[in-house]
N, C-alpha and C. Protein backbone atom coordinates (compact mmCIF):
# COMPACT_ATOMS: atom_id res chain seq x y z
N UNK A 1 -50.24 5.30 7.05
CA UNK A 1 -51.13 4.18 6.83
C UNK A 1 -52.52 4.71 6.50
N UNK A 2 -53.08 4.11 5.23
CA UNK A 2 -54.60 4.72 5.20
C UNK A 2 -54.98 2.90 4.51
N UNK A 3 -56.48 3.43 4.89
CA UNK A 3 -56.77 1.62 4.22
C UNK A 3 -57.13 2.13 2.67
N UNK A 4 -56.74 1.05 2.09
CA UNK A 4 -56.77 1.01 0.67
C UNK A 4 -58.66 0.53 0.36
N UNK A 5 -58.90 -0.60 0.74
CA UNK A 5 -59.87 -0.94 0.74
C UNK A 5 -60.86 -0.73 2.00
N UNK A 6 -62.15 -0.32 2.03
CA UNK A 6 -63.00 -0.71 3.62
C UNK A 6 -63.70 -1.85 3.29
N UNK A 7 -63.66 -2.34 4.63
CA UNK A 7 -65.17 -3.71 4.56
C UNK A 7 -65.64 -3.56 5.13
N UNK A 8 -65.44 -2.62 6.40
CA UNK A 8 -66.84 -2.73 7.26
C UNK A 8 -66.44 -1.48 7.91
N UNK A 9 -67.54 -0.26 8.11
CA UNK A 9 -67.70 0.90 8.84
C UNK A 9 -68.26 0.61 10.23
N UNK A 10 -67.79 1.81 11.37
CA UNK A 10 -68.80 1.48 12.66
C UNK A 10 -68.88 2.47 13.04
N UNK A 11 -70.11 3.41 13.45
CA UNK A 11 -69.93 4.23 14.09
C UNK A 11 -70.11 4.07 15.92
N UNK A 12 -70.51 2.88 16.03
CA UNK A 12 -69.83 3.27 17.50
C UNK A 12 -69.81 1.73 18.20
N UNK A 13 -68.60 1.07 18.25
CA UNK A 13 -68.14 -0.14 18.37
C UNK A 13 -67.12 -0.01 20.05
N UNK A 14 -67.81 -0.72 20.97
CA UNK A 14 -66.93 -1.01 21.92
C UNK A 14 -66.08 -1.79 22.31
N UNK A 15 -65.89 -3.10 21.52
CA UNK A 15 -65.37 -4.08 21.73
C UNK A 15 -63.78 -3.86 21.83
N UNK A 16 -63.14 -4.39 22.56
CA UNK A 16 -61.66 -4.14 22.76
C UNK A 16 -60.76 -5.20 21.42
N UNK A 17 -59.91 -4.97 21.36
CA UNK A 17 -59.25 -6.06 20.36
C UNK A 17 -57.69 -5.76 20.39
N UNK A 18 -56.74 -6.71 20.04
CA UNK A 18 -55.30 -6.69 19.69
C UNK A 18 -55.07 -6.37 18.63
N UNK A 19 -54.17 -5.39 18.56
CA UNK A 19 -53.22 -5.16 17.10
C UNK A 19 -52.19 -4.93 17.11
N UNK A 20 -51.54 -4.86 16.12
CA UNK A 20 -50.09 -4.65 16.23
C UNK A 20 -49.82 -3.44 14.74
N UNK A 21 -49.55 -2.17 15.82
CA UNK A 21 -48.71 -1.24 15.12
C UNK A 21 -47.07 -1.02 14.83
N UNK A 22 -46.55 -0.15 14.07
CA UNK A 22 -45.47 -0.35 13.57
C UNK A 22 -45.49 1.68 14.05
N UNK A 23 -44.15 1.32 14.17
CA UNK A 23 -43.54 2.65 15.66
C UNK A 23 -42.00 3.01 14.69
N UNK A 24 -41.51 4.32 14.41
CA UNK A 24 -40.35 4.65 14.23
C UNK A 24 -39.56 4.80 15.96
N UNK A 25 -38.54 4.01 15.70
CA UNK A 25 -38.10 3.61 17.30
C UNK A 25 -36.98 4.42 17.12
N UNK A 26 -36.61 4.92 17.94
CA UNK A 26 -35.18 6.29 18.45
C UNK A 26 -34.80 6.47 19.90
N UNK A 27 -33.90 5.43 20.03
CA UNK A 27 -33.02 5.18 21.61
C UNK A 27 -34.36 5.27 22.56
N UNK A 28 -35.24 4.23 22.25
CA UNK A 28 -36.21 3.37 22.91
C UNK A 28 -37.29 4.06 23.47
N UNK A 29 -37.71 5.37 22.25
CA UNK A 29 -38.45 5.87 22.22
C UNK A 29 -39.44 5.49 20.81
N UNK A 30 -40.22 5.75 20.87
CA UNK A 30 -41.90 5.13 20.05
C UNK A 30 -42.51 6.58 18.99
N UNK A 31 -42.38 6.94 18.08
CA UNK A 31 -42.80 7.85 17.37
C UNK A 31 -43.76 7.21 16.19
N UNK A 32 -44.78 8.66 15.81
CA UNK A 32 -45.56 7.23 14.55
C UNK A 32 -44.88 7.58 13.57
N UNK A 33 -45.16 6.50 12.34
CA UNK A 33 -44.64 6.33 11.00
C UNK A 33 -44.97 7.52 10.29
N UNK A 34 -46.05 8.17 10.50
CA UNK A 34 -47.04 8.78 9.23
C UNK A 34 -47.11 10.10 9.76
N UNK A 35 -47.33 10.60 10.90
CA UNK A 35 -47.70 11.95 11.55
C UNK A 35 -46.59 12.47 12.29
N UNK A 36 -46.30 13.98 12.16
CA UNK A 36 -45.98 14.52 12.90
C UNK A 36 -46.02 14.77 14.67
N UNK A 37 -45.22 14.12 15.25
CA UNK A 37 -45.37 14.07 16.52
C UNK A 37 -44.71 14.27 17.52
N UNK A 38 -44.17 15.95 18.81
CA UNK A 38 -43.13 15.91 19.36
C UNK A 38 -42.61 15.01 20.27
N UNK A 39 -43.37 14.84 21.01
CA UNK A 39 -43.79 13.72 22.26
C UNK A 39 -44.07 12.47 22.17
N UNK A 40 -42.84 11.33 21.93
CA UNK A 40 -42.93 9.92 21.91
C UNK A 40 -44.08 9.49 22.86
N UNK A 41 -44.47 8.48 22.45
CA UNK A 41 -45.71 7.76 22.56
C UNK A 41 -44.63 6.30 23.86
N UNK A 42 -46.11 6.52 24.91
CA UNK A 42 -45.49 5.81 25.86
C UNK A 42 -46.33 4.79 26.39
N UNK A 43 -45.62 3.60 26.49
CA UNK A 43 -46.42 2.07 27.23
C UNK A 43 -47.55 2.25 28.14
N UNK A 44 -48.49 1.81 28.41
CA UNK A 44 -49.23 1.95 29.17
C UNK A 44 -50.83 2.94 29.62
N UNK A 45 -50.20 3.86 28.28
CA UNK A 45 -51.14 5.14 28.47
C UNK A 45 -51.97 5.05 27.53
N UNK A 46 -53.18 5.65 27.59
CA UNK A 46 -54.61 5.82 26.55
C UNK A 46 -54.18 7.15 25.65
N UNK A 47 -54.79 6.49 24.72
CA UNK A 47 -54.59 7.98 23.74
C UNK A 47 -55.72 7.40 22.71
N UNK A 48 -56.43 8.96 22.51
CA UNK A 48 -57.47 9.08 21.76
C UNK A 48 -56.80 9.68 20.40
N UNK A 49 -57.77 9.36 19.17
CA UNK A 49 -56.93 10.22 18.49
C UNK A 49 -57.95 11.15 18.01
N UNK A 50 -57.90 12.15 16.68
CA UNK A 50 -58.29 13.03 16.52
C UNK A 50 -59.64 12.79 15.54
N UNK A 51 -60.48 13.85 15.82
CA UNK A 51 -61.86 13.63 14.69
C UNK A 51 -61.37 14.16 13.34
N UNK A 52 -62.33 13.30 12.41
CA UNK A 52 -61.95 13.75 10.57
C UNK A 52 -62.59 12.37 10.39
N UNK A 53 -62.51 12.84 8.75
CA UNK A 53 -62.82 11.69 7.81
C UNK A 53 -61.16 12.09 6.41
N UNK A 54 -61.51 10.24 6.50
CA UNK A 54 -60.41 9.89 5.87
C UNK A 54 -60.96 9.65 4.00
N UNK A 55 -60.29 10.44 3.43
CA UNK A 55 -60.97 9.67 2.23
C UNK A 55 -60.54 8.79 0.81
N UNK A 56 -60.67 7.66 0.84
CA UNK A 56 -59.98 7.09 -0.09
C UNK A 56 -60.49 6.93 -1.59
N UNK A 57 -61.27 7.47 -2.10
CA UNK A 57 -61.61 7.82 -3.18
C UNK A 57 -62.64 9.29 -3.50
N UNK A 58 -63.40 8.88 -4.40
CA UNK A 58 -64.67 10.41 -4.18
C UNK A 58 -65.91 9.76 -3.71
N UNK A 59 -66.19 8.79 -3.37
CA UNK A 59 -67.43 7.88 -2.88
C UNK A 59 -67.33 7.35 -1.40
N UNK A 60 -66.00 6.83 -1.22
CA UNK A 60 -65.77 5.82 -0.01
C UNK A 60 -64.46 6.80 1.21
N UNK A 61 -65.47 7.08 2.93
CA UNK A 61 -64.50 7.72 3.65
C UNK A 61 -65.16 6.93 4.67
N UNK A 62 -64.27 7.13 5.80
CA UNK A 62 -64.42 6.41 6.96
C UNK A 62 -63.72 7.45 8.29
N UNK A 63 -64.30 7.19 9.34
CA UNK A 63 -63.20 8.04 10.38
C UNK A 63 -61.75 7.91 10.58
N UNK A 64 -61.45 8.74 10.85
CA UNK A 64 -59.74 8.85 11.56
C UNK A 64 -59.90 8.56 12.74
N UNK A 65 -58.63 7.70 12.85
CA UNK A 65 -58.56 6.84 14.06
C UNK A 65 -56.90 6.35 13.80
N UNK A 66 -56.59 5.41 14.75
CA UNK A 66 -55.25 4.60 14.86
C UNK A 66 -55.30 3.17 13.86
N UNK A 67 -54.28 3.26 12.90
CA UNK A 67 -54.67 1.99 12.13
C UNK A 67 -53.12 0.67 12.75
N UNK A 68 -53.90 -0.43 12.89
CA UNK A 68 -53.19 -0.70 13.16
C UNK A 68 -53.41 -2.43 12.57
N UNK A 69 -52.64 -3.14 12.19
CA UNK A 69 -52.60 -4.69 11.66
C UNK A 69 -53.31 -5.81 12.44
N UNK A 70 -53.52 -6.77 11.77
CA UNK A 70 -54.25 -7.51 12.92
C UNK A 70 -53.42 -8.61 13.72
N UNK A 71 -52.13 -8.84 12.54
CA UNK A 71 -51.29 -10.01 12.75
C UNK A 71 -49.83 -9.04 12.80
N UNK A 72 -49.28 -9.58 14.09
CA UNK A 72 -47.70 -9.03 14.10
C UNK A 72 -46.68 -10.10 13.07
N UNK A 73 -47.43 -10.89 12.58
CA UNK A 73 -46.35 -11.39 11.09
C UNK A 73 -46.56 -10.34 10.37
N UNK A 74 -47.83 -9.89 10.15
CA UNK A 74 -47.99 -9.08 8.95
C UNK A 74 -47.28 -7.92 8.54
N UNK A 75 -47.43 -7.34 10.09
CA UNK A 75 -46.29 -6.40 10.81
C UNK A 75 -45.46 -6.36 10.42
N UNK A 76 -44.36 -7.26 10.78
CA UNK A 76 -43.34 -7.29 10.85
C UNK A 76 -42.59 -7.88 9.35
N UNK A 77 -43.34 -8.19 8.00
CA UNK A 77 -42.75 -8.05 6.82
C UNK A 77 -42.83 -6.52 6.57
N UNK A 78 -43.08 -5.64 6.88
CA UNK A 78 -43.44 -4.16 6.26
C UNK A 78 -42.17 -3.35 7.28
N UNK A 79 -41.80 -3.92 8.24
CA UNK A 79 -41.37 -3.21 9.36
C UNK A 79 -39.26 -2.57 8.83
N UNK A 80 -38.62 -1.82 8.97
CA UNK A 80 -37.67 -1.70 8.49
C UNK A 80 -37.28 -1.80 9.72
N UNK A 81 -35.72 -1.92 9.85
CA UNK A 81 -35.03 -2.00 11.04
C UNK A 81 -34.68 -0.79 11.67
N UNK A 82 -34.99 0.44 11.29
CA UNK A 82 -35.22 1.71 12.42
C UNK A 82 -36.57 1.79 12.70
N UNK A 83 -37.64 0.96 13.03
CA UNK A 83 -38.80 1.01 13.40
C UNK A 83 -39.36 -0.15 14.35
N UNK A 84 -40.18 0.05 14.99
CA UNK A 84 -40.48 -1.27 15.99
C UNK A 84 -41.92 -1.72 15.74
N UNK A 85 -42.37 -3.28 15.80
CA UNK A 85 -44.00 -3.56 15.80
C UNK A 85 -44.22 -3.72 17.14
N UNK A 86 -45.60 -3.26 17.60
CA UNK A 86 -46.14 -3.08 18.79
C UNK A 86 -47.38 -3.69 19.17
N UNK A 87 -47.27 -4.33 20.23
CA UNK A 87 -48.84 -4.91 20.10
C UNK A 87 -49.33 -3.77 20.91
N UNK A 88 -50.90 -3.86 20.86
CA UNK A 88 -51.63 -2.59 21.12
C UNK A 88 -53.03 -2.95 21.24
N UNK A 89 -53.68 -2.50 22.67
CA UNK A 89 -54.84 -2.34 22.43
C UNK A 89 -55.80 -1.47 21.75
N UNK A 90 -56.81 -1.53 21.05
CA UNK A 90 -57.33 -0.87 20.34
C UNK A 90 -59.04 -1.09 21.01
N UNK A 91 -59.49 0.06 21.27
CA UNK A 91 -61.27 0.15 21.42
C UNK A 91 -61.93 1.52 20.58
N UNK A 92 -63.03 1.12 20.58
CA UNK A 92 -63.80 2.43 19.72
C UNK A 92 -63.98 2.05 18.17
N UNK A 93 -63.84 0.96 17.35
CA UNK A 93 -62.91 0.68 16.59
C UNK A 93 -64.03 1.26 15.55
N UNK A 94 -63.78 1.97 14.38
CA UNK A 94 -64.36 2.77 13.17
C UNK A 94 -64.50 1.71 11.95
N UNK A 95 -63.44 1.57 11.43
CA UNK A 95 -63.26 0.65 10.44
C UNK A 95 -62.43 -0.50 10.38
N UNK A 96 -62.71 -1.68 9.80
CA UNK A 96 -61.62 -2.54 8.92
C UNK A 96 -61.63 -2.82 7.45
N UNK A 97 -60.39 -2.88 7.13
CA UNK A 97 -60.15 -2.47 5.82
C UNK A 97 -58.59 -3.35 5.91
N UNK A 98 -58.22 -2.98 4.33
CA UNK A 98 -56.81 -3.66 3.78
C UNK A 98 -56.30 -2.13 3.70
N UNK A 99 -54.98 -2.63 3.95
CA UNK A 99 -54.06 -1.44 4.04
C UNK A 99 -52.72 -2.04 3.45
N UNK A 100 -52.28 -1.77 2.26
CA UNK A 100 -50.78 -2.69 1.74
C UNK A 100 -51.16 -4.35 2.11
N UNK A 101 -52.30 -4.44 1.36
CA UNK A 101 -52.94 -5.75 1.04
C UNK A 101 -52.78 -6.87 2.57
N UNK A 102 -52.84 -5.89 3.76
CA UNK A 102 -52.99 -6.69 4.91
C UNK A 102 -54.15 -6.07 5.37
N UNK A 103 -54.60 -7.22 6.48
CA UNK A 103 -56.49 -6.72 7.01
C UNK A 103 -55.92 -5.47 8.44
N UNK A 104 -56.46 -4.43 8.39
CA UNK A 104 -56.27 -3.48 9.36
C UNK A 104 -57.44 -2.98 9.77
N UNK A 105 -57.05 -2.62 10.99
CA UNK A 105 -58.59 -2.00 12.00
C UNK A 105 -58.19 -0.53 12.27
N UNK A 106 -58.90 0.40 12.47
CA UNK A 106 -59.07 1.92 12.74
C UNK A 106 -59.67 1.92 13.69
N UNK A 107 -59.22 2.53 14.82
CA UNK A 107 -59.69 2.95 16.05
C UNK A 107 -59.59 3.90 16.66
N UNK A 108 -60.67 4.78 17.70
CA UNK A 108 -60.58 5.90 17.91
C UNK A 108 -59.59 5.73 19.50
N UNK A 109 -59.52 4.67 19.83
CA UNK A 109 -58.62 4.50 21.18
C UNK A 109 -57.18 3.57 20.89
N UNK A 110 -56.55 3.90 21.71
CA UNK A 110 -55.22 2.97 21.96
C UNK A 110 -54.42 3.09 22.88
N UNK A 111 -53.90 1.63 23.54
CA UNK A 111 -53.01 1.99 24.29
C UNK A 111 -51.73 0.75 24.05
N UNK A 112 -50.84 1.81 23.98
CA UNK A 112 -49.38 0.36 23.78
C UNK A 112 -48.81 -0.52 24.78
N UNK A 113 -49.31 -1.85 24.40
CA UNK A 113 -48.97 -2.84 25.59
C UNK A 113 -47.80 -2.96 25.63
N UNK A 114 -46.68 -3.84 24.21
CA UNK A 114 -45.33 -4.12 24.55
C UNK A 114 -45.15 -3.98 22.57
N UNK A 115 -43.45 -3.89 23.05
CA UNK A 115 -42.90 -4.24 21.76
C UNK A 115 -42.62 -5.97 21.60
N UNK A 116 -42.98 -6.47 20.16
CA UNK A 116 -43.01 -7.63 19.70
C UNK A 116 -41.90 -8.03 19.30
């Protein structure tokens, strides 16, 4: 997931918010779509993610963070059936932007509440 478009940058946003990510699911374990990762991702726990800039053209970058949808409909048209949508808290939040022409938020925190 990278956003196609940004609308709004932050460098330092506390507000908490809901989203809903999309999880490659494997006998009810949680892996991400996009990154390499040994250690399934588990309910309940905080996870930060890593520093960088993301860049989507030669003009326009934003931080790396967790991207995640704002609407679990939105979710869940993109979602294939070996993968799960997740609602998720998100704080720290960097950017929002369109990502596969849905509105998505980037955040430097997350933690996975439930599967949807």
């Amino acid at each position: 997931m990278c956003l196609n478009k940004i609308k709004k940058k932050y460098s330092k946003n506390d507000r908490m918010i809901v989203g809903y990510k999309i999880f490659i699911k494997q006998k009810d374990k949680l892996f991400p779509c996009f990154r390499k990762r040994v250690k399934p991702y588990k309910f309940g726990k905080h996870y930060r993610a890593t520093n960088g800039k993301i860049a989507i053209n030669n003009f326009d970058k934003y931080d790396a963070g967790f991207h995640a949808f704002t609407s679990s409909k939105e979710a869940r048209r993109i979602c294939s059936k070996f993968e799960a949508v997740c609602e998720v808290f998100l704080w720290d939040i960097r950017a929002e932007g369109i990502d596969s022409k849905r509105k998505t938020i980037v955040a430097k925190n997350m933690m996975i509440v439930r599967e949807v």
